[in-house]
N, C-alpha and C. Protein backbone atom coordinates (compact mmCIF):
# COMPACT_ATOMS: atom_id res chain seq x y z
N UNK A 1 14.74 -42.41 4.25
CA UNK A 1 15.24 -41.70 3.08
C UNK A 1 14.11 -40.87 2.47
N UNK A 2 14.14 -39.89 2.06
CA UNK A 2 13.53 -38.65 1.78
C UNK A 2 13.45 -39.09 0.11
N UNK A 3 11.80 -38.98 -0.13
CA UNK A 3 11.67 -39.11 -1.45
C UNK A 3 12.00 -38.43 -2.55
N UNK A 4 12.04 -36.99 -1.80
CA UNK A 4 12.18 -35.83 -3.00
C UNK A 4 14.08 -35.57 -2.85
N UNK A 5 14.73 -35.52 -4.07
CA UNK A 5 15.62 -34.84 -3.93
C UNK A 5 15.60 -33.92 -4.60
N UNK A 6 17.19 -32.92 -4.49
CA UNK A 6 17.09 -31.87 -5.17
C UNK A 6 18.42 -32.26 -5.92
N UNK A 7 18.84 -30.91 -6.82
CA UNK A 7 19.70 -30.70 -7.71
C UNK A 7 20.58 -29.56 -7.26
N UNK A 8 22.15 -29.77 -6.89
CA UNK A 8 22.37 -28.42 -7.57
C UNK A 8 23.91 -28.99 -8.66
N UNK A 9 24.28 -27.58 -9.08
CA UNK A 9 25.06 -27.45 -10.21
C UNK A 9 26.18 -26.81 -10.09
N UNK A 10 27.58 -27.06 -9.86
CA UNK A 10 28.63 -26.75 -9.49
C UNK A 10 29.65 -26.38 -10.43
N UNK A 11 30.42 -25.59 -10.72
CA UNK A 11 31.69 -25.57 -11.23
C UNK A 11 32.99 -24.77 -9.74
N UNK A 12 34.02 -25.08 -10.36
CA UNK A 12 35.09 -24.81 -9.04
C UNK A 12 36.32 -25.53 -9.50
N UNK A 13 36.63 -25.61 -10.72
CA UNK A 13 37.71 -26.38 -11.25
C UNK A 13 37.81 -27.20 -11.75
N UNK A 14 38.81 -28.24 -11.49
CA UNK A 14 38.75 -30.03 -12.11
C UNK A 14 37.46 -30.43 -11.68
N UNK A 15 36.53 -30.70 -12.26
CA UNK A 15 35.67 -31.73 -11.91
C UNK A 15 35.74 -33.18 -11.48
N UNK A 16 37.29 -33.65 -11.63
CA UNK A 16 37.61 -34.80 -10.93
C UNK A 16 37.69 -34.32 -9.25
N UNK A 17 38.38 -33.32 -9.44
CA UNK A 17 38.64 -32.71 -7.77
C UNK A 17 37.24 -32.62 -7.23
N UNK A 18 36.29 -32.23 -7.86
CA UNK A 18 34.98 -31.46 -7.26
C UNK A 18 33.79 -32.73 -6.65
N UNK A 19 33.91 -34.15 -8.10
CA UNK A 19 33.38 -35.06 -7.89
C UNK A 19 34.01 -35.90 -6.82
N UNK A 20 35.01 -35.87 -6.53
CA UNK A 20 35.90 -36.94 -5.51
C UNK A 20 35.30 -35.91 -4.00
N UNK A 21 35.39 -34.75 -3.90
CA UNK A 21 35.05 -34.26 -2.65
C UNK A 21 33.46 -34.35 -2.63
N UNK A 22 32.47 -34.21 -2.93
CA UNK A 22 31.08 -33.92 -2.85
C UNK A 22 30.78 -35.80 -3.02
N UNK A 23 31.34 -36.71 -3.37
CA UNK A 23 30.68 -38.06 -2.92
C UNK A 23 30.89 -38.46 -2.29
N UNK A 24 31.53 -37.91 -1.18
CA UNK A 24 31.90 -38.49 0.45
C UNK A 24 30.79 -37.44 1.02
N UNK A 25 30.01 -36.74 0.59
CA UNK A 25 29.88 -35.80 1.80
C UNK A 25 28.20 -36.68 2.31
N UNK A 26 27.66 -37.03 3.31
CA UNK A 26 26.48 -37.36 3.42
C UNK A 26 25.38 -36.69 3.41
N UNK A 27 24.37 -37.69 2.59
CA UNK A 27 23.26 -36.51 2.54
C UNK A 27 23.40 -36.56 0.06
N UNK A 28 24.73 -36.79 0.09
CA UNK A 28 24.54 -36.38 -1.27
C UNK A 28 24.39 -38.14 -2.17
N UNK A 29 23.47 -37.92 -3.04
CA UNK A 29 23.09 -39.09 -3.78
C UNK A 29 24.11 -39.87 -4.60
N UNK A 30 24.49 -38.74 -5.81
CA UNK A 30 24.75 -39.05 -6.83
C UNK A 30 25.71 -37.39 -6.59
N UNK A 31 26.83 -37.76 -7.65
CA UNK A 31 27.50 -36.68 -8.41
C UNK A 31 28.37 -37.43 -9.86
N UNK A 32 27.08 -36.43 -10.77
CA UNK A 32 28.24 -36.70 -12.11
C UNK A 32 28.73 -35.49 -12.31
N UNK A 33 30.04 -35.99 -12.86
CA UNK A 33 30.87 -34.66 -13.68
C UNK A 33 30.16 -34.43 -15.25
N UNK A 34 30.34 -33.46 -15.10
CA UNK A 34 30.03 -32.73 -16.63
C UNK A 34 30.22 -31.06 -17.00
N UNK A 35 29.46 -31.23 -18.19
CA UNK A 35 29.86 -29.99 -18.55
C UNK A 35 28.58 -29.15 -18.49
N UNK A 36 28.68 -27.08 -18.42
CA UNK A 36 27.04 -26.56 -17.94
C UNK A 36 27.98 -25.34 -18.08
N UNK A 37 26.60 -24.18 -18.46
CA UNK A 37 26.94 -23.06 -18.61
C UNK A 37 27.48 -22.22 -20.12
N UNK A 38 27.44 -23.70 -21.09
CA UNK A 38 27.70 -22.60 -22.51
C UNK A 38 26.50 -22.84 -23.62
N UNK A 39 26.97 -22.51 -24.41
CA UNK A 39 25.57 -22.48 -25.83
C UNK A 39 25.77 -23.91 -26.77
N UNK A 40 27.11 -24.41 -26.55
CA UNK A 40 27.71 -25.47 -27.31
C UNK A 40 26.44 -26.61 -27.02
N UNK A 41 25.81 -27.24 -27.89
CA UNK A 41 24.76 -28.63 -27.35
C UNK A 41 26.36 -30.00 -27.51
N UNK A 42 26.14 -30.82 -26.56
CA UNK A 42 26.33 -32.16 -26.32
C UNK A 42 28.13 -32.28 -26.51
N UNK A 43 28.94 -31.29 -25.77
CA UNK A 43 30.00 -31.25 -25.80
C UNK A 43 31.22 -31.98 -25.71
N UNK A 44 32.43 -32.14 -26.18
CA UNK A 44 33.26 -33.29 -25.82
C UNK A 44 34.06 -32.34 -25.23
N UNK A 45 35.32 -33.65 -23.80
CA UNK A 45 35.93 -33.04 -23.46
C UNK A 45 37.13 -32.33 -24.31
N UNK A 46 37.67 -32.55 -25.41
CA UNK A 46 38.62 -31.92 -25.81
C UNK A 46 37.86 -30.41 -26.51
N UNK A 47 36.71 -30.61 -26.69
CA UNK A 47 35.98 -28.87 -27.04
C UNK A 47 35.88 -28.32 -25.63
N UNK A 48 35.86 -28.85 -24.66
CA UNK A 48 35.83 -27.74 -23.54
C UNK A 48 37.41 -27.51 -22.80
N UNK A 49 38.14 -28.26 -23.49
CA UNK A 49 39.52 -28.00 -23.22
C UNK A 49 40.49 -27.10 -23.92
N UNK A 50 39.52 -27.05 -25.05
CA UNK A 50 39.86 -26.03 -26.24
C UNK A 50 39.28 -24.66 -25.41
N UNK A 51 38.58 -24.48 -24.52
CA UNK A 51 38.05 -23.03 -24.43
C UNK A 51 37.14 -22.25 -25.24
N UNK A 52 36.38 -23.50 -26.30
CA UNK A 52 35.44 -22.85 -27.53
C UNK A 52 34.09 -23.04 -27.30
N UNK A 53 33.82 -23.37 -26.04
CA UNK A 53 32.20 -24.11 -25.76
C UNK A 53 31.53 -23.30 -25.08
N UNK A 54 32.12 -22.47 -24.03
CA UNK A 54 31.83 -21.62 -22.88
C UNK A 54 30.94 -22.62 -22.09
N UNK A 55 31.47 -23.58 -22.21
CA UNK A 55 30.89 -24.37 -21.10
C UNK A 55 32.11 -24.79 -19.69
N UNK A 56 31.38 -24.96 -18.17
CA UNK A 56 33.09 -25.17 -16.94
C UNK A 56 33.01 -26.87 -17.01
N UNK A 57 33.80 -27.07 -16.62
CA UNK A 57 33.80 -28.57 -16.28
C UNK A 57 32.97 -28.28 -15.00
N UNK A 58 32.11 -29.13 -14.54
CA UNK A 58 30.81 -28.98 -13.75
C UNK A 58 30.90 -30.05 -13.23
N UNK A 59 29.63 -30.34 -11.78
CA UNK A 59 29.64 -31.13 -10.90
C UNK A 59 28.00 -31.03 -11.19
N UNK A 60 27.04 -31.61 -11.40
CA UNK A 60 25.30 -32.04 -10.65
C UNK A 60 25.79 -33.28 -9.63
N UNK A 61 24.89 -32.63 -8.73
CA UNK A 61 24.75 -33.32 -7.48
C UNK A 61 23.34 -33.71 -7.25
N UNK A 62 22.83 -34.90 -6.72
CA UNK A 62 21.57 -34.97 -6.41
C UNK A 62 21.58 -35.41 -4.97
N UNK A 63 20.92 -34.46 -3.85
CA UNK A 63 21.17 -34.55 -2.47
C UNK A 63 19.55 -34.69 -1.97
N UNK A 64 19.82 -35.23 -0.85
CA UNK A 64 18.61 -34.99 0.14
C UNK A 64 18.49 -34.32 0.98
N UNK A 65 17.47 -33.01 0.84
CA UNK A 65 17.51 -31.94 1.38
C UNK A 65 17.10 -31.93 3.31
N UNK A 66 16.86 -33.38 3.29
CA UNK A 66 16.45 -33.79 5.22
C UNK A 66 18.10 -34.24 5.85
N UNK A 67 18.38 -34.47 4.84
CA UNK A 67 20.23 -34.54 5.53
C UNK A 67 21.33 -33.87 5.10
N UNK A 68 21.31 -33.08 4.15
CA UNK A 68 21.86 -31.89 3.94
C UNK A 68 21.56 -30.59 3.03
N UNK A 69 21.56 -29.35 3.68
CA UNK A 69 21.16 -28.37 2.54
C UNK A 69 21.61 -27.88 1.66
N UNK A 70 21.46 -26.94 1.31
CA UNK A 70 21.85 -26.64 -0.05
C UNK A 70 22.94 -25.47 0.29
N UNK A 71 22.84 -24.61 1.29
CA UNK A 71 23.69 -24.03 2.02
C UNK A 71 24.73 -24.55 2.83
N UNK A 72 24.57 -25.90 3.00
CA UNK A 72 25.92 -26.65 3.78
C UNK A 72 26.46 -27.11 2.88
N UNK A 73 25.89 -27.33 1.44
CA UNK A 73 26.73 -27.87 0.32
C UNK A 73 27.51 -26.49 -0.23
N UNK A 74 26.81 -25.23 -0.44
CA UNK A 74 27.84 -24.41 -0.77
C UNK A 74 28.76 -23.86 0.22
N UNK A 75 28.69 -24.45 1.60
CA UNK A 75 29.81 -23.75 2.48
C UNK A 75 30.89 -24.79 1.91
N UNK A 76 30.87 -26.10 1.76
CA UNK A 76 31.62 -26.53 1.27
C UNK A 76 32.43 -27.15 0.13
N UNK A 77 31.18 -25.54 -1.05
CA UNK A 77 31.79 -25.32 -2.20
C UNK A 77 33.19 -24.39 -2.01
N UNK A 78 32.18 -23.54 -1.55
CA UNK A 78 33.09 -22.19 -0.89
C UNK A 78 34.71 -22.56 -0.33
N UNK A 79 35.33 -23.50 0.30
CA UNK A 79 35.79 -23.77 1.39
C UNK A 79 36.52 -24.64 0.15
N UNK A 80 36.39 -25.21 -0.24
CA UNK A 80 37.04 -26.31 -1.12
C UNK A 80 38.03 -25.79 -2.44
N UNK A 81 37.22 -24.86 -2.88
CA UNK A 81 38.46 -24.13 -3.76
C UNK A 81 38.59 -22.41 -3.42
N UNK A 82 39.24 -22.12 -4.34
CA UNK A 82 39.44 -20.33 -4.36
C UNK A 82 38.95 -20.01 -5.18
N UNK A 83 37.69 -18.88 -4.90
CA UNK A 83 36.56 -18.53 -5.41
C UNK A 83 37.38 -17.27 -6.11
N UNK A 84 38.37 -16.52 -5.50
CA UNK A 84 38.82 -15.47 -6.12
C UNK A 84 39.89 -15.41 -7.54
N UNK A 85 39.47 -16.45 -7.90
CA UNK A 85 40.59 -16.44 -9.31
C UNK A 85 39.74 -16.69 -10.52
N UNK A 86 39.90 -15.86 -11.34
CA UNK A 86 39.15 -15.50 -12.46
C UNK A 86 39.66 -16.46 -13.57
N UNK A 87 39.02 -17.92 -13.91
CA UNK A 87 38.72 -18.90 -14.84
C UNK A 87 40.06 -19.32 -14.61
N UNK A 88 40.48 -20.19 -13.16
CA UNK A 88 41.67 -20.73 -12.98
C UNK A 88 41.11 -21.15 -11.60
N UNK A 89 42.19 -22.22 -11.60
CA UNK A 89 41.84 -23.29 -10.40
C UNK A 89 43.82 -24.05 -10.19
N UNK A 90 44.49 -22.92 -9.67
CA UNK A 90 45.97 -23.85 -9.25
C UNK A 90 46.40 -23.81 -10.59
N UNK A 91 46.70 -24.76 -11.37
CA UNK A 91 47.20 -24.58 -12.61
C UNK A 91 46.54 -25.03 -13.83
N UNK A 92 45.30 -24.79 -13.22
CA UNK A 92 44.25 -25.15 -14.48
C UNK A 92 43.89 -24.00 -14.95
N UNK A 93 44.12 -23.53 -15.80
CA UNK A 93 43.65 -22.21 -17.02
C UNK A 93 42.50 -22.07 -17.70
N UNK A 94 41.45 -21.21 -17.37
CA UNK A 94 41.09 -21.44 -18.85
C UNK A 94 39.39 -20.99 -18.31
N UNK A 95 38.32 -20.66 -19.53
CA UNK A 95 37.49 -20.25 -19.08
C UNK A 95 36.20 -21.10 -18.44
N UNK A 96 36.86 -22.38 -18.98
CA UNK A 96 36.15 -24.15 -18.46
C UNK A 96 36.68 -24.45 -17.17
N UNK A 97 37.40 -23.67 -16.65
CA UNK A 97 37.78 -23.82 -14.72
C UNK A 97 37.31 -22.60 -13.97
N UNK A 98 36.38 -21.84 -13.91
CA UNK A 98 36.11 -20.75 -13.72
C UNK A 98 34.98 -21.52 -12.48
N UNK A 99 34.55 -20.50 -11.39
CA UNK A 99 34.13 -20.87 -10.38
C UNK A 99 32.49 -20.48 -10.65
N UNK A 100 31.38 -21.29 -10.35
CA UNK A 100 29.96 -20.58 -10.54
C UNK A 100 29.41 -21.43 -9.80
N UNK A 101 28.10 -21.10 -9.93
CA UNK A 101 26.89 -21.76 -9.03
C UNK A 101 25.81 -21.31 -10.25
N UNK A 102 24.94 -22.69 -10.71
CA UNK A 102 24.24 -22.49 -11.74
C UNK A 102 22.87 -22.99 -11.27
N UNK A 103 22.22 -21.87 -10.43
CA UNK A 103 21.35 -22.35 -9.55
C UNK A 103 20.34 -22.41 -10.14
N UNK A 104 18.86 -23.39 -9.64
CA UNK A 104 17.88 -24.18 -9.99
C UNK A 104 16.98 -23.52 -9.97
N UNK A 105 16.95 -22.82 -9.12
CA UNK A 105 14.92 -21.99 -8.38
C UNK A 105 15.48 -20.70 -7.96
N UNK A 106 14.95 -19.88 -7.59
CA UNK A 106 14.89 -19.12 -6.48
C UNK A 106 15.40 -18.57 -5.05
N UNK A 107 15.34 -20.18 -4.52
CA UNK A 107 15.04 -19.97 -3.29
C UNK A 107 17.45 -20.59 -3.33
N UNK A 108 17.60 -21.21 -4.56
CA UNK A 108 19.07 -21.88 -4.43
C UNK A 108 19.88 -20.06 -5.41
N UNK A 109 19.46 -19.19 -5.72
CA UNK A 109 19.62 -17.91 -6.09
C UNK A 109 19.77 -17.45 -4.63
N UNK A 110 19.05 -16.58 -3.97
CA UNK A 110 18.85 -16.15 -3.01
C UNK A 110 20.49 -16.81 -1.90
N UNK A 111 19.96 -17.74 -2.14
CA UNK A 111 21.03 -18.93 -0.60
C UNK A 111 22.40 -18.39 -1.29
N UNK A 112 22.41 -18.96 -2.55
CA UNK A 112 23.79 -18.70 -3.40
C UNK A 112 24.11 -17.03 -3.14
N UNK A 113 23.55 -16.07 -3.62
CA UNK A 113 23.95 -14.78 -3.40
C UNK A 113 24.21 -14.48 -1.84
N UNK A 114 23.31 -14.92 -0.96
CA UNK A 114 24.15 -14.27 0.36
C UNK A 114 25.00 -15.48 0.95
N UNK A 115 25.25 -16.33 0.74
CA UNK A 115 26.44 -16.87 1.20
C UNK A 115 27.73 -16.23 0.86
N UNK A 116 27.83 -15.72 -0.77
CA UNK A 116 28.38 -15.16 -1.20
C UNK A 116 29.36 -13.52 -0.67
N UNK A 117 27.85 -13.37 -0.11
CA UNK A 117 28.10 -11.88 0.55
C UNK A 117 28.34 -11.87 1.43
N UNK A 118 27.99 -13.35 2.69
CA UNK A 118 28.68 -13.11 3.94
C UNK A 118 30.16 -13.85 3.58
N UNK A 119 30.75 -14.34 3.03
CA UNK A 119 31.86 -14.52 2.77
C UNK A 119 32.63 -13.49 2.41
N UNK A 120 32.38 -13.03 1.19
CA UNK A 120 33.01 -11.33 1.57
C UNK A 120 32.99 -10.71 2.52
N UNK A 121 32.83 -10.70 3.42
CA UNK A 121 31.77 -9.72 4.67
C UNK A 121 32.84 -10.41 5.40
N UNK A 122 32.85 -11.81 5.85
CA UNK A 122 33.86 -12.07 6.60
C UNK A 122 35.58 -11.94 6.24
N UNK A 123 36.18 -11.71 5.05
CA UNK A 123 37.36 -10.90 4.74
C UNK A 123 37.80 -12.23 4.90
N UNK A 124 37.77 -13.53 4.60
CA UNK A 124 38.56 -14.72 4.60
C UNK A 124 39.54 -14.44 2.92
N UNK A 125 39.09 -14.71 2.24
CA UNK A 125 39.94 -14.37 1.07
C UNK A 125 40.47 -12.70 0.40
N UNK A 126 42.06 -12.49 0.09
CA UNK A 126 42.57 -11.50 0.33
C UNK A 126 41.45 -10.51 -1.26
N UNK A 127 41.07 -11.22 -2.32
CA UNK A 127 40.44 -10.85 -3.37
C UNK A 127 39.31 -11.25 -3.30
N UNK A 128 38.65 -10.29 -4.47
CA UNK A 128 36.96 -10.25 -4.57
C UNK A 128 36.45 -11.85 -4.73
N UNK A 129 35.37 -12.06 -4.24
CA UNK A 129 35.16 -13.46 -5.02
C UNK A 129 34.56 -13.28 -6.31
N UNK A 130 35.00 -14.09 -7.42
CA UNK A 130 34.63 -13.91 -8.68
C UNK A 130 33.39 -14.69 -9.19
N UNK A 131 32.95 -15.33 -8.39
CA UNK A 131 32.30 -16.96 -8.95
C UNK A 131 31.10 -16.42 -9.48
N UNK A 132 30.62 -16.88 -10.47
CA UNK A 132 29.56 -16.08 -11.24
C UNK A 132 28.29 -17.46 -10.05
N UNK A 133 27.13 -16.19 -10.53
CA UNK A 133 26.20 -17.06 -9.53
C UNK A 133 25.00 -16.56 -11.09
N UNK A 134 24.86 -17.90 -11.61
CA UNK A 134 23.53 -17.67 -13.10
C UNK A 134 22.57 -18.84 -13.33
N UNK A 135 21.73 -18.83 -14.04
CA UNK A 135 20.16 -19.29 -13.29
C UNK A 135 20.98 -20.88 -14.60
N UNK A 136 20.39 -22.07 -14.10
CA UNK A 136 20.71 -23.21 -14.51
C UNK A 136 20.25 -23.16 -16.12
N UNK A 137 21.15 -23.43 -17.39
CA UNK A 137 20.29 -24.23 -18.14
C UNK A 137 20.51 -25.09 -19.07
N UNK A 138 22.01 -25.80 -18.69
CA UNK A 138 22.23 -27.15 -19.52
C UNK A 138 23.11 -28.05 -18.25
N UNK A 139 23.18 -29.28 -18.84
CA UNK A 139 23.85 -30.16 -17.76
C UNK A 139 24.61 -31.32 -19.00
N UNK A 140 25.49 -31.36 -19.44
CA UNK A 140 25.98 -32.56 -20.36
C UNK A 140 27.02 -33.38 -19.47
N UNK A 141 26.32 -34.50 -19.27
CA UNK A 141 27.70 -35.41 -18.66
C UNK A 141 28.60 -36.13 -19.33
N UNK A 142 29.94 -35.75 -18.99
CA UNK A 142 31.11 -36.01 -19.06
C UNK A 142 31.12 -37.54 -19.42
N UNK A 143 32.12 -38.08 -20.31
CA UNK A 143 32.36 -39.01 -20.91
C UNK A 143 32.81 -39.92 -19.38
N UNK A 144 32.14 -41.48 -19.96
CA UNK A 144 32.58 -42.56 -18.83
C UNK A 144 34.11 -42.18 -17.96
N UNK A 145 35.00 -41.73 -18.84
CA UNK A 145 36.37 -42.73 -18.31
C UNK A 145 36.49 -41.07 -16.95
N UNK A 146 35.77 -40.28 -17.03
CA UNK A 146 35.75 -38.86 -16.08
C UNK A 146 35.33 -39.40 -15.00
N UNK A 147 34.20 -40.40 -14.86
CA UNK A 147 33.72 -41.05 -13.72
C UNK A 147 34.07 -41.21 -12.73
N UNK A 148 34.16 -41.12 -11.18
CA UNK A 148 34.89 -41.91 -10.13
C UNK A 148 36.34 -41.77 -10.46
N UNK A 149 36.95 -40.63 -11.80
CA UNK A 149 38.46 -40.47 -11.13
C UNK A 149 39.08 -40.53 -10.64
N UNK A 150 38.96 -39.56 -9.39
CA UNK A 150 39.56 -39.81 -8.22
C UNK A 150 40.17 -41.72 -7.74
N UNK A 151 39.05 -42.25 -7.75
CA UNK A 151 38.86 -43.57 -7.27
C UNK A 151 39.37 -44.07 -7.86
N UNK A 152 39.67 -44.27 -9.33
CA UNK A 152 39.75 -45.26 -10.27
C UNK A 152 41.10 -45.09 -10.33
N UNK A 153 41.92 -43.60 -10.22
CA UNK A 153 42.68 -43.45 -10.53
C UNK A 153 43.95 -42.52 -8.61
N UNK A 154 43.79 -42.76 -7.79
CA UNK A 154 43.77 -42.50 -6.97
C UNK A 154 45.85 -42.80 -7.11
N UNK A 155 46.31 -43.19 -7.24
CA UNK A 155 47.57 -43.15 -7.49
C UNK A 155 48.38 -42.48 -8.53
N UNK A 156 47.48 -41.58 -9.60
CA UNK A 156 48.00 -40.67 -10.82
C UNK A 156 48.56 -39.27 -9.97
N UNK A 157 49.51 -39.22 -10.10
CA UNK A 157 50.13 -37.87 -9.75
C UNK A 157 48.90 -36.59 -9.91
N UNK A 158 48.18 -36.42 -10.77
CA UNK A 158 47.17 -35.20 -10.31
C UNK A 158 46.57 -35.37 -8.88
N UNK A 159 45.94 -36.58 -8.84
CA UNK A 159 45.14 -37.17 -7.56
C UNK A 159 46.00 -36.89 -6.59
N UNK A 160 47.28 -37.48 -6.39
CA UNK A 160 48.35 -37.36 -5.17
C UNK A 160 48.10 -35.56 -5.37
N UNK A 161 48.55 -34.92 -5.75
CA UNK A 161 49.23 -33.53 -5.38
C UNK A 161 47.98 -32.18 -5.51
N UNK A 162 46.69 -33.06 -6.45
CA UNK A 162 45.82 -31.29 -6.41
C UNK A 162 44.60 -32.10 -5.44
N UNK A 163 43.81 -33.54 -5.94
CA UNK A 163 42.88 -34.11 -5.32
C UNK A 163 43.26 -34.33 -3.91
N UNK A 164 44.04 -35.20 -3.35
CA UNK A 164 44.73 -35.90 -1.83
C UNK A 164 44.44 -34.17 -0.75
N UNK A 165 44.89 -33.53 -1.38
CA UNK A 165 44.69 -32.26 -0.53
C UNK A 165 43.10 -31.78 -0.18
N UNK A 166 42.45 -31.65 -1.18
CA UNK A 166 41.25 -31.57 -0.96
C UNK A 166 40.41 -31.96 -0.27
N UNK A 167 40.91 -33.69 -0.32
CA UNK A 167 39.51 -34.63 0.48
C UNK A 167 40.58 -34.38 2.22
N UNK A 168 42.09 -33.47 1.97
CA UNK A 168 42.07 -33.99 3.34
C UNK A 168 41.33 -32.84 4.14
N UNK A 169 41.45 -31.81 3.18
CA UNK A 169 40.89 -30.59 3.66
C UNK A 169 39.35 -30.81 4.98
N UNK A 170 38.40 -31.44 3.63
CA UNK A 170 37.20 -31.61 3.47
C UNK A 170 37.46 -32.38 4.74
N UNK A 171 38.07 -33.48 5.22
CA UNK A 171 38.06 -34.31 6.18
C UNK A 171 38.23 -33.45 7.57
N UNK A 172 39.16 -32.36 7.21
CA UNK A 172 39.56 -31.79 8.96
C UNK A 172 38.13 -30.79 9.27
N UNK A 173 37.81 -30.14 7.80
CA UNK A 173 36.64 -28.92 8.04
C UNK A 173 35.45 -29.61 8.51
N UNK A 174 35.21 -31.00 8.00
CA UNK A 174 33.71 -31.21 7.57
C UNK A 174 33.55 -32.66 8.20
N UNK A 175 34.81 -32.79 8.86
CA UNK A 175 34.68 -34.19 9.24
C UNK A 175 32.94 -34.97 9.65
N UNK A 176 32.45 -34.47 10.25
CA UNK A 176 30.81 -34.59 10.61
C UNK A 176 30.02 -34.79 9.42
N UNK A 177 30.37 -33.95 8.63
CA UNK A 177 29.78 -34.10 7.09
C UNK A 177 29.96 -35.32 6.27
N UNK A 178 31.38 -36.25 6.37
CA UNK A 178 31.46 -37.44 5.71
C UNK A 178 30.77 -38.76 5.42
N UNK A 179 30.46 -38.96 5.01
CA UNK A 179 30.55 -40.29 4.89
C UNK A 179 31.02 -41.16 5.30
N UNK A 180 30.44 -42.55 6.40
CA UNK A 180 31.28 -43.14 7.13
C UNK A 180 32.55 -44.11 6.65
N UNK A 181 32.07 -44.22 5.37
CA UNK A 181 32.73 -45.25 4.71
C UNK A 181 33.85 -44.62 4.35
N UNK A 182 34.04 -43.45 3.85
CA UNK A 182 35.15 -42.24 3.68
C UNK A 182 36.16 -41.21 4.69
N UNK A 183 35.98 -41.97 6.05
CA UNK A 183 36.35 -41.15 7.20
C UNK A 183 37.73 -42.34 7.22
């Protein structure tokens, strides 16, 4: 196990959806849900449900960069939701579901922008991708009961009909990528 990890910072919708797919994937440590990206300090979820925080519901991930990169984690940011819908995710509304990458350094700028561009480039989605790509600088995590959603709650009708799809997605694309315990 690799001493150093890294960070990155996700939005792409429900953050229950985002956290249930990225803790199967191997290679990744930790993922809390939270909130990133507005001016609001120490936010609750019903202020970012209100749309008054300019903060997304967010994913930090802490991975190890000797078993997966930071570019195999955004192919299967990319791949996991629809980057082309402007602060919406299926029937989530709003400017707290909006798609970004709230990258750390440099070198996760760079990776983030041309992944970006060869995805356009390859003409997979019929619209522009919208996902804002802006330099990291808050991380507030999400209240306990957001935790392990998916898991905890794996029989709630959201889980069956927006989550269940996702991880099966993630399973046919990325199968190699899982987690053995999650296959």
């Amino acid at each position: 196990m690799n001493n150093k990890t890294e960070t990155a910072t996700l939005a792409n919708g429900c953050f229950w959806c985002t956290e249930a797919i990225f803790k199967r994937v191997n290679g990744i440590e930790s993922v809390l849900p939270g909130y990133a990206g507005g001016p609001v300090k120490n936010p609750s979820y019903d202020q970012v449900c209100m749309g008054i925080t300019g903060h997304a519901e967010s994913i930090q991930i802490k991975f190890d960069p000797t078993i997966i990169s930071f570019k195999k984690i955004l192919d299967i940011f990319w791949h996991t939701h629809d980057p082309t819908t402007l602060n919406r995710q299926g029937n989530d509304v709003g400017t707290q579901y909006r798609s970004a990458i709230f990258y750390h350094d440099e070198n996760q700028k760079e990776i983030a922008e041309k992944t970006k561009k060869d995805l356009e480039q390859e003409g997979i989605y019929k619209g522009s991708i919208v996902t804002e790509i802006t330099p990291f600088k808050n991380f507030y995590v999400a209240e306990d009961y957001h935790k392990n959603y998916y898991d905890n709650h794996h029989d709630a009708p959201y889980c069956n009909f927006v989550i269940d799809p996702k991880i099966h997605k993630l399973l046919k694309q990325y199968g190699n990528e899982v987690k053995e315990e999650y296959r």
